[in-house]
N, C-alpha and C. Protein backbone atom coordinates (compact mmCIF):
# COMPACT_ATOMS: atom_id res chain seq x y z
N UNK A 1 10.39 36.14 -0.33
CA UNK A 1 9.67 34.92 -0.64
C UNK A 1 9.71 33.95 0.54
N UNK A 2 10.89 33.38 0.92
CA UNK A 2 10.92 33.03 2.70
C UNK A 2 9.96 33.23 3.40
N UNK A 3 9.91 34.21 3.33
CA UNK A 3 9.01 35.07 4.76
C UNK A 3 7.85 34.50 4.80
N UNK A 4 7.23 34.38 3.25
CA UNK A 4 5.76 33.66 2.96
C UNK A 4 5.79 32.20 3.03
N UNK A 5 7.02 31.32 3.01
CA UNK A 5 7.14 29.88 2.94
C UNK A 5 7.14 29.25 4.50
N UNK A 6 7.78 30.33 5.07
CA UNK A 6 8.01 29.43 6.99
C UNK A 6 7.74 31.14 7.32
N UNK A 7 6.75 31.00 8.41
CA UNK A 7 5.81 32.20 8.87
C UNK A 7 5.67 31.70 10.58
N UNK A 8 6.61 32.90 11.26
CA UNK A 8 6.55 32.29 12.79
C UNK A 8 5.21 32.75 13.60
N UNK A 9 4.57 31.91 14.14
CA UNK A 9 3.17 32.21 14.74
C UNK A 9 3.94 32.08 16.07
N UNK A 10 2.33 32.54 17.22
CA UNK A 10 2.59 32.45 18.33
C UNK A 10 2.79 31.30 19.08
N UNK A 11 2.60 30.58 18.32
CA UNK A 11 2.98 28.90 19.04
C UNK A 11 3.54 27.93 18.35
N UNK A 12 4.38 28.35 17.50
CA UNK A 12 5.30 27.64 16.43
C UNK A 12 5.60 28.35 15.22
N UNK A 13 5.92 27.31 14.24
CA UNK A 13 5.61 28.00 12.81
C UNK A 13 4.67 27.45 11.47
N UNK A 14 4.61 28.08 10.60
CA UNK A 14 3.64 27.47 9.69
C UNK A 14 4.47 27.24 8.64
N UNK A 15 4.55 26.28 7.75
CA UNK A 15 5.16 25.95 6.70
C UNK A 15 4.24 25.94 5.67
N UNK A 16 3.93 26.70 4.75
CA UNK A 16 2.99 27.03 3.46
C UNK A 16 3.57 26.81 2.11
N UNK A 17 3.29 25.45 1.87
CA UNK A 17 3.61 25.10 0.92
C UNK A 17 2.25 24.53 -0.42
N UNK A 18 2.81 24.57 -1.51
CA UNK A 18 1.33 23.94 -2.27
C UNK A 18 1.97 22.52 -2.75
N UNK A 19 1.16 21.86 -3.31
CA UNK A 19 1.31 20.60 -3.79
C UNK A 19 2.33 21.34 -5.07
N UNK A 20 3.55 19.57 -5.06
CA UNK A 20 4.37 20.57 -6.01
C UNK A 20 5.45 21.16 -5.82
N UNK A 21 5.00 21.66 -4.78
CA UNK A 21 6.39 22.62 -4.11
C UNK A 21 7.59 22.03 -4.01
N UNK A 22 7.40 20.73 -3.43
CA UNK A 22 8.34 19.96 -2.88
C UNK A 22 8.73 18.94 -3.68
N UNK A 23 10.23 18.32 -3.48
CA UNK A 23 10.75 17.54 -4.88
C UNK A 23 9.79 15.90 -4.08
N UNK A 24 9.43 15.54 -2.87
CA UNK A 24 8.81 14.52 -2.86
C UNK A 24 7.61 14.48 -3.46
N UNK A 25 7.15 15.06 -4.19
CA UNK A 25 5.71 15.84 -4.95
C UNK A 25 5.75 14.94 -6.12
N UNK A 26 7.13 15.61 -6.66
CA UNK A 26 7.64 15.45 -7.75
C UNK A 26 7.64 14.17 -8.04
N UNK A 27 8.86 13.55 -6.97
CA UNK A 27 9.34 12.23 -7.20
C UNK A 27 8.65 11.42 -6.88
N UNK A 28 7.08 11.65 -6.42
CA UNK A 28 5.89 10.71 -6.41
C UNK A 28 5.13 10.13 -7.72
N UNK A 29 5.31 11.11 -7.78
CA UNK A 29 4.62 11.05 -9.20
C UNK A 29 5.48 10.82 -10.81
N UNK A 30 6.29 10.58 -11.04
CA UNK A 30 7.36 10.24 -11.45
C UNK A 30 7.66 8.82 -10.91
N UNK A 31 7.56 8.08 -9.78
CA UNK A 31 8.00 7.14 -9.64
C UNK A 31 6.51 6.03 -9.95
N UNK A 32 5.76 6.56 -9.81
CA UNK A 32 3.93 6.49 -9.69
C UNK A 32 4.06 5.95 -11.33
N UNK A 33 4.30 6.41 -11.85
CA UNK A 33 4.23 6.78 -13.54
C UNK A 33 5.65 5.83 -13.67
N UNK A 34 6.40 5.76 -13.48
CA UNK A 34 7.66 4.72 -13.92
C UNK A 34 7.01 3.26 -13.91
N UNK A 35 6.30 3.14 -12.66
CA UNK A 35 6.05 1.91 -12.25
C UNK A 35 4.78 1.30 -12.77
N UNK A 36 3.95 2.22 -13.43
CA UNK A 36 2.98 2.06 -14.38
C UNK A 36 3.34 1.83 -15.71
N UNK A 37 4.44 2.24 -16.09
CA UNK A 37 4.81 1.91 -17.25
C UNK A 37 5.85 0.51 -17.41
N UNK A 38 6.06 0.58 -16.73
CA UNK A 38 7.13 -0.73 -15.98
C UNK A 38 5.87 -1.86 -16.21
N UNK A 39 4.63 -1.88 -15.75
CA UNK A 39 3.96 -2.92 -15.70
C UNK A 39 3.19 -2.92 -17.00
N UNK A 40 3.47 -2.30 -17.86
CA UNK A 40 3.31 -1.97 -19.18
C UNK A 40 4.04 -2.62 -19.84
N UNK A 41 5.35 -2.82 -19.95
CA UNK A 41 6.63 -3.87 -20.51
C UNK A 41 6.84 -2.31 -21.39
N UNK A 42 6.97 -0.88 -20.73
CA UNK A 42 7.20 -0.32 -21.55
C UNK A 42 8.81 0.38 -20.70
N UNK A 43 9.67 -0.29 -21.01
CA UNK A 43 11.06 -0.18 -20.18
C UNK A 43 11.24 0.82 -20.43
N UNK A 44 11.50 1.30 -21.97
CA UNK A 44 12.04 3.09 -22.05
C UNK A 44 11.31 4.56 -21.20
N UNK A 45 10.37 4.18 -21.33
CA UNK A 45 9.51 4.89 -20.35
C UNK A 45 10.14 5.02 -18.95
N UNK A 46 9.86 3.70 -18.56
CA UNK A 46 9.73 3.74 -17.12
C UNK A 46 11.57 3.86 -16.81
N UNK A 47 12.44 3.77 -17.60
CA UNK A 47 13.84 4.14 -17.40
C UNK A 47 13.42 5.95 -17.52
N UNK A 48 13.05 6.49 -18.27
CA UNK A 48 12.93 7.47 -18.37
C UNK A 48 12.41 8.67 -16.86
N UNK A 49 11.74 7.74 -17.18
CA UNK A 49 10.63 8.31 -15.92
C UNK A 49 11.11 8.69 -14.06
N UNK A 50 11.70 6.92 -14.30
CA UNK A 50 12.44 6.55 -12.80
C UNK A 50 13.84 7.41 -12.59
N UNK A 51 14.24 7.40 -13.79
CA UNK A 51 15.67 8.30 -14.09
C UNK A 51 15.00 9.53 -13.39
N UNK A 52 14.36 10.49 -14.02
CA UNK A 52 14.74 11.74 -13.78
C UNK A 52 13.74 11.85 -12.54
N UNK A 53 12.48 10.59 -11.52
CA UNK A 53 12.69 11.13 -10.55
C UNK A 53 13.55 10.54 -9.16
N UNK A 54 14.68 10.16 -9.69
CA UNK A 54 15.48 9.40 -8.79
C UNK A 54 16.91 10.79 -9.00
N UNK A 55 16.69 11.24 -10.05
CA UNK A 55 17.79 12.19 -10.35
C UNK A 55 17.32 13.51 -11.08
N UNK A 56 16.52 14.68 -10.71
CA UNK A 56 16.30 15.37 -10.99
C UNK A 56 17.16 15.86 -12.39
N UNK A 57 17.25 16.98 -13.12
CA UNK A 57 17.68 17.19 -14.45
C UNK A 57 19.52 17.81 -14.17
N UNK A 58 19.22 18.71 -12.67
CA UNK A 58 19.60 19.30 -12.95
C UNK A 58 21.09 18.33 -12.04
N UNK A 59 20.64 17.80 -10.99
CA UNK A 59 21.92 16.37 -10.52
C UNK A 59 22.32 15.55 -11.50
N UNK A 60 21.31 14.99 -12.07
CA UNK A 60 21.98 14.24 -13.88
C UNK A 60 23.09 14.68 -14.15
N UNK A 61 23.10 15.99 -14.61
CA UNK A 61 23.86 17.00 -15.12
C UNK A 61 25.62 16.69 -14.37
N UNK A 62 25.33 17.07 -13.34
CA UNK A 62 26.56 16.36 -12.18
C UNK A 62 27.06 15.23 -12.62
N UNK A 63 26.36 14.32 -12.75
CA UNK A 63 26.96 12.96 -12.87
C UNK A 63 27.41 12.98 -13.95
N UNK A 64 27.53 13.71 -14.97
CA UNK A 64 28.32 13.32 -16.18
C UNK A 64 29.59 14.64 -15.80
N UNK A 65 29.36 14.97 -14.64
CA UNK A 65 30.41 16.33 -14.47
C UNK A 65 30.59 17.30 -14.95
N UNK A 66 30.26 18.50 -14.23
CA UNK A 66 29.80 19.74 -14.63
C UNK A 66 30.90 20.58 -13.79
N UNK A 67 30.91 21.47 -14.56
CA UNK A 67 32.04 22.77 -13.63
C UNK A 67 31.59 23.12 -12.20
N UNK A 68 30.39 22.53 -12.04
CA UNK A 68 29.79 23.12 -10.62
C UNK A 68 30.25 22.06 -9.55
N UNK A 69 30.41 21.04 -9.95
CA UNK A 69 31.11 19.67 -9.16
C UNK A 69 30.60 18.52 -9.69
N UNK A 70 31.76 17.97 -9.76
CA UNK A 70 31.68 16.66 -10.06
C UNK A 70 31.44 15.43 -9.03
N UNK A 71 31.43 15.84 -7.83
CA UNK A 71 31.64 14.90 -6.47
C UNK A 71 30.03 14.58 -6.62
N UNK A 72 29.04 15.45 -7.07
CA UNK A 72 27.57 15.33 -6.50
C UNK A 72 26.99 13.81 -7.00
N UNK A 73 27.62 13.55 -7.75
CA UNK A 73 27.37 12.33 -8.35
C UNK A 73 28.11 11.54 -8.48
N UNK A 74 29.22 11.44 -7.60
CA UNK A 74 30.32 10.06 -7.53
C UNK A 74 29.66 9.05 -7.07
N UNK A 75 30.26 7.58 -8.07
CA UNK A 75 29.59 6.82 -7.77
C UNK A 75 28.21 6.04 -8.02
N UNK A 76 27.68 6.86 -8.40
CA UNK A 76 26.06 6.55 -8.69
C UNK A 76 26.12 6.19 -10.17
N UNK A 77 25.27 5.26 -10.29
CA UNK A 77 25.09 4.26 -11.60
C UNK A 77 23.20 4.45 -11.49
N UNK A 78 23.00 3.99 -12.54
CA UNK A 78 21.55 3.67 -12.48
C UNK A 78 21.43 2.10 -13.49
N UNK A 79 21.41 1.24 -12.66
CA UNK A 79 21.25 -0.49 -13.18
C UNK A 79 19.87 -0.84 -13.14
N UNK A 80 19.77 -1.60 -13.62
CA UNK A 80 18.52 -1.77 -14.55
C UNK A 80 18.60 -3.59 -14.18
């Protein structure tokens, strides 16, 4: 799968990615949508929203400490 994502040409490389691919994709649109709902006066939402793209599902997870590590999320609060 690599092989098809970064592909070395003769004068560099190509990075082939689709929209999506990438967690800034993600967290665009997610933050896009928080802040729309935010100007909504619709707080649960946009806590919702901003939460998981400021902290993906699976880092969340971390911060309440998981057998996989607990360090990934020392520290971090989400204030409002």
């Amino acid at each position: 799968m690599a092989e098809k994502i970064l592909v070395t040409k003769q004068d560099g490389y190509q990075f082939n990615v689709q929209h999506g691919d990438l967690d800034v994709h993600e967290f665009e649109r997610l933050a896009s949508a928080g802040n729309k709902a935010l100007g909504q006066r619709d707080d649960r939402l946009a806590e919702r929203l901003l939460t998981e793209g400021l902290w993906p599902r699976a880092e969340r997870h971390d911060l309440h400490g998981s057998a996989s590590g607990t360090e990934a999320g020392a520290g971090r609060t989400c204030h409002r």
